[in-house]
C-alpha atoms as a PDB file:
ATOM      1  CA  UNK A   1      85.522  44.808  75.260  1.00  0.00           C
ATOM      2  CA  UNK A   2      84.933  41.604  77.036  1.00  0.00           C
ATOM      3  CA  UNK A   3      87.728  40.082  75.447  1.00  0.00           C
ATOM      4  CA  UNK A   4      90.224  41.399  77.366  1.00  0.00           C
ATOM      5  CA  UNK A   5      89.492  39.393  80.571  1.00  0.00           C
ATOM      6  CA  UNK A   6      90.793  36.572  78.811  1.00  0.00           C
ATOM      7  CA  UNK A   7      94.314  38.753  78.264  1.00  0.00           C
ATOM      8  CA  UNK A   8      96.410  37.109  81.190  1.00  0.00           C
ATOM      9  CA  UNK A   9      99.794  38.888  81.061  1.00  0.00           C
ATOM     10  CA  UNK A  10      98.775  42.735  79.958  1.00  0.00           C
ATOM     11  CA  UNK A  11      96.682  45.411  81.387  1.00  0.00           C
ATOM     12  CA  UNK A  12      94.896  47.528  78.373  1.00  0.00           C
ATOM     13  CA  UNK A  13      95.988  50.780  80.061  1.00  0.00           C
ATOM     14  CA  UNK A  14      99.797  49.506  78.878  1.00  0.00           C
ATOM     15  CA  UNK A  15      98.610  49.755  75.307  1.00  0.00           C
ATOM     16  CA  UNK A  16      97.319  53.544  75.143  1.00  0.00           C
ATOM     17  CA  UNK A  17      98.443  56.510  73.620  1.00  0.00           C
ATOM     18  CA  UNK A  18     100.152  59.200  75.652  1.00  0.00           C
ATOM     19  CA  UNK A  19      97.218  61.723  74.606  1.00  0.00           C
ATOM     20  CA  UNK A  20      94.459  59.438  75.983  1.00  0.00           C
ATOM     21  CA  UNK A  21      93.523  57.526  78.685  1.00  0.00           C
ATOM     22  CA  UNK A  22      91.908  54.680  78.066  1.00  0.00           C
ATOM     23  CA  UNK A  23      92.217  54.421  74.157  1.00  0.00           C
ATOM     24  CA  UNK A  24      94.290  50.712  74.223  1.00  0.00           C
ATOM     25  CA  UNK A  25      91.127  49.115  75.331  1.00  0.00           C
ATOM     26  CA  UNK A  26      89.493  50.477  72.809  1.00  0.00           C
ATOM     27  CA  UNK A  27      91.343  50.583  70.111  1.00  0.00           C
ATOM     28  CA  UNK A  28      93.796  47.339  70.169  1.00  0.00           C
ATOM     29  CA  UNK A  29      93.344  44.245  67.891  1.00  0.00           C
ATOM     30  CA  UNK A  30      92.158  41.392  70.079  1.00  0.00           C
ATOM     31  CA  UNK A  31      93.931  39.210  67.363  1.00  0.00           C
ATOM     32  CA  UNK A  32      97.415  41.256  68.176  1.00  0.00           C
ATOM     33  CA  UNK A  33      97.029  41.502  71.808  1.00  0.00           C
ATOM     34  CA  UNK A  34      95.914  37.681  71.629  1.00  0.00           C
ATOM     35  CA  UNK A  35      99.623  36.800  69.542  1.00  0.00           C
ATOM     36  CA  UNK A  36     101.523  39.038  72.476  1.00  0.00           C
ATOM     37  CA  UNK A  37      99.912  37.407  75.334  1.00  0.00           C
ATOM     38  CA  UNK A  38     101.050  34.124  73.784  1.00  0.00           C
ATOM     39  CA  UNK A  39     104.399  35.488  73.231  1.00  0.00           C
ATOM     40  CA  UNK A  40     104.740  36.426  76.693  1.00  0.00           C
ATOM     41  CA  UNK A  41     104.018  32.906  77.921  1.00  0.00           C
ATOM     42  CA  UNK A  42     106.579  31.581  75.648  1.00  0.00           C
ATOM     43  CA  UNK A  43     109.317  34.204  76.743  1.00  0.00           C
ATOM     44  CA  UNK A  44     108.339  33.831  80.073  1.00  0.00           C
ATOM     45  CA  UNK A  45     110.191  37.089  81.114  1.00  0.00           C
ATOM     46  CA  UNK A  46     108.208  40.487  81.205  1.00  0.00           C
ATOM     47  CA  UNK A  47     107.646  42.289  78.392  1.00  0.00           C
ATOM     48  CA  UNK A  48     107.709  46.349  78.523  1.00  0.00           C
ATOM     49  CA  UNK A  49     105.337  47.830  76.463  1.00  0.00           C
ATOM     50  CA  UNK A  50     107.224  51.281  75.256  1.00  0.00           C
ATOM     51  CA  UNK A  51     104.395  52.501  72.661  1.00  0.00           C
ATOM     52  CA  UNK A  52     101.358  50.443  71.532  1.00  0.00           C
ATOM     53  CA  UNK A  53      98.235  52.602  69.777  1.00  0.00           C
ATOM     54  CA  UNK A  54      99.025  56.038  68.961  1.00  0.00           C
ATOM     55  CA  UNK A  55      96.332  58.596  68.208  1.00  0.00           C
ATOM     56  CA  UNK A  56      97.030  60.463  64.694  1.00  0.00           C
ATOM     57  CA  UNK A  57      97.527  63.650  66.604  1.00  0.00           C
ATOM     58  CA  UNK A  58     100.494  61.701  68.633  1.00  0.00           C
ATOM     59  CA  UNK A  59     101.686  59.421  66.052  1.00  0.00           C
ATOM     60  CA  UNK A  60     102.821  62.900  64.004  1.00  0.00           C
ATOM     61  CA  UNK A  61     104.075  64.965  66.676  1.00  0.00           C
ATOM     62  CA  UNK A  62     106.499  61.729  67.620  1.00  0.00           C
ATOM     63  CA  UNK A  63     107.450  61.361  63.725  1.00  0.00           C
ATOM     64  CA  UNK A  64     105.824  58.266  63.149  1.00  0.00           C
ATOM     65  CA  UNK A  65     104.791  56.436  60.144  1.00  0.00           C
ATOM     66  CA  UNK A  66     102.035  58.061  58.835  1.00  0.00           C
ATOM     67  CA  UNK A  67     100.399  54.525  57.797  1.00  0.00           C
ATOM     68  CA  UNK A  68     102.269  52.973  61.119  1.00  0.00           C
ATOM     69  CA  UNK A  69     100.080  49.887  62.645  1.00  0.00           C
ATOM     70  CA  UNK A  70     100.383  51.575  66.130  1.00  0.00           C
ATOM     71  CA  UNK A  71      97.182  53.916  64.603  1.00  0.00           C
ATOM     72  CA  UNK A  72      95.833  50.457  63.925  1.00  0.00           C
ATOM     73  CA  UNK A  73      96.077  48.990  67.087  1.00  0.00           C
ATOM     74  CA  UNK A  74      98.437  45.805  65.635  1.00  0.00           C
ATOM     75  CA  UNK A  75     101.987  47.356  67.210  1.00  0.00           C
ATOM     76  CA  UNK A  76     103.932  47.488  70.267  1.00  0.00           C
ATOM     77  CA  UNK A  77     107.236  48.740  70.726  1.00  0.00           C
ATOM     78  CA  UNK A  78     109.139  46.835  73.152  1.00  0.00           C
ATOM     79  CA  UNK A  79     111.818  48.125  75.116  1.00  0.00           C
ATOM     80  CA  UNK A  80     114.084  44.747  75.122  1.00  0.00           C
ATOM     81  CA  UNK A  81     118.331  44.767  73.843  1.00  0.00           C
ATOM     82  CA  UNK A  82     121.145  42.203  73.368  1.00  0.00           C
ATOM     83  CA  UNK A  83     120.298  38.220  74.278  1.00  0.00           C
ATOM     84  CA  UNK A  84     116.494  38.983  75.278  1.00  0.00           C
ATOM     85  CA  UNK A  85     115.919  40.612  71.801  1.00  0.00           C
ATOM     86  CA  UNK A  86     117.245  38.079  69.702  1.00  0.00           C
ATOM     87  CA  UNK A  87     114.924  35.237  71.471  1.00  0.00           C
ATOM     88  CA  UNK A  88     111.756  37.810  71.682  1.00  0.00           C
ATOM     89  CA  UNK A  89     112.328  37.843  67.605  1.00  0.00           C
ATOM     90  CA  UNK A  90     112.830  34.061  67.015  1.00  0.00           C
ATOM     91  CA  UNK A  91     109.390  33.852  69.685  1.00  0.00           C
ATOM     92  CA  UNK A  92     107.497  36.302  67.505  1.00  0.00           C
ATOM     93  CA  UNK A  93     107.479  34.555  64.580  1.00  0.00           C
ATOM     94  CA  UNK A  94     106.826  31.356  66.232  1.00  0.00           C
ATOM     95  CA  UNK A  95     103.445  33.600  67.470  1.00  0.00           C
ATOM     96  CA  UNK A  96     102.652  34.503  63.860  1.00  0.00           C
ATOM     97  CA  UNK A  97     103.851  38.137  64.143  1.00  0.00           C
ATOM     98  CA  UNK A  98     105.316  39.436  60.655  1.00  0.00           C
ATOM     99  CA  UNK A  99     106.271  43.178  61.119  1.00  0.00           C
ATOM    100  CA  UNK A 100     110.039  43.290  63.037  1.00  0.00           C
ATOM    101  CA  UNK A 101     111.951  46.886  63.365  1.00  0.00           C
ATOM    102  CA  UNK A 102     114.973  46.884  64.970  1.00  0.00           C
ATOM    103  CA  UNK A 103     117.174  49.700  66.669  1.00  0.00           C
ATOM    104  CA  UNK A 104     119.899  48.034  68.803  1.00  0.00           C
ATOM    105  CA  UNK A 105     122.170  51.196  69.365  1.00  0.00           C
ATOM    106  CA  UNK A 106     122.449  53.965  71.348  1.00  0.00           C
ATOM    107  CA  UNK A 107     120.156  54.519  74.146  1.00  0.00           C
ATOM    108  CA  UNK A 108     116.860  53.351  72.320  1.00  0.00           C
ATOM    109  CA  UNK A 109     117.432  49.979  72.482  1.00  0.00           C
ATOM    110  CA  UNK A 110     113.935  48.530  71.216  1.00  0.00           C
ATOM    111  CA  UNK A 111     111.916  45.818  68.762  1.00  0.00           C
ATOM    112  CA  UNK A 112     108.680  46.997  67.288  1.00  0.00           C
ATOM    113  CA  UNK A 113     106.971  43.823  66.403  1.00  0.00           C
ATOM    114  CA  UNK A 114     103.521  44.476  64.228  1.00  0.00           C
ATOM    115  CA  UNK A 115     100.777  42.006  62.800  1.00  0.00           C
ATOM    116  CA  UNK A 116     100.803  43.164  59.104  1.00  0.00           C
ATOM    117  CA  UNK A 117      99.879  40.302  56.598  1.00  0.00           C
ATOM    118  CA  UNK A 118     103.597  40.201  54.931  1.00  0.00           C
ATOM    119  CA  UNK A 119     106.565  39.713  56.354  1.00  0.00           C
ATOM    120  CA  UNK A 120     108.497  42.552  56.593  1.00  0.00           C
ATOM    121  CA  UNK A 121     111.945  43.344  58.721  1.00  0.00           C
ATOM    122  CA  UNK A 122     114.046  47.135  58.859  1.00  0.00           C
ATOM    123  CA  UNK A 123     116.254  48.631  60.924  1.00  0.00           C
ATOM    124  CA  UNK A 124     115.849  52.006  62.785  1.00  0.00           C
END
């Protein structure tokens, strides 16, 4: 995965599933991880990676989707709330990325931002 040496602002280890080691490098889209490291430089502030591809096995035992882009490798849930969130949103779309969940209450304060093809936003 040669590709990733041209990822300036993530480390592929940030992207894997709990369950295994290793399994962001080689399982993220280089077009998704190529749209985050551009959102990064625009938001110029870090950006904290809470879930990115999930193995099946993990992706049911947390509840998720069961067609959720994490299995894909075109997801990240980022741990982000108030002010930072609502510029990380409007900078996601400038970057081209069309899947927005949002949960904004309690303690999981988080925006899962996805690169499906239409543009879709929900609440958590």
């Amino acid at each position: 995965m040669k590709w990733w040496q041209g990822v300036k602002n993530f480390k592929p280890s940030e992207f894997d599933s709990p369950d295994v080691a290793g399994s962001g490098k080689k399982n993220m889209s280089e077009q998704f991880v190529r749209k985050l490291d551009m959102l990064r430089n625009l938001y110029r502030k870090p950006i904290i990676i809470t879930s990115g591809y999930r193995t099946i096995s993990y992706n049911q035992q947390i509840g998720g989707a069961k067609s959720s882009m994490h299995l894909k490798g075109k997801a990240v849930d980022i741990a982000v709330s108030r002010a930072d969130a609502y510029e990380l949103l409007g900078l996601a779309y400038v970057v081209g990325l069309k899947g927005v969940g949002v949960s904004q209450s309690g303690g999981s304060r988080f925006i899962h931002l996805d690169d499906r093809e239409q543009p879709t936003i929900w609440s958590y």
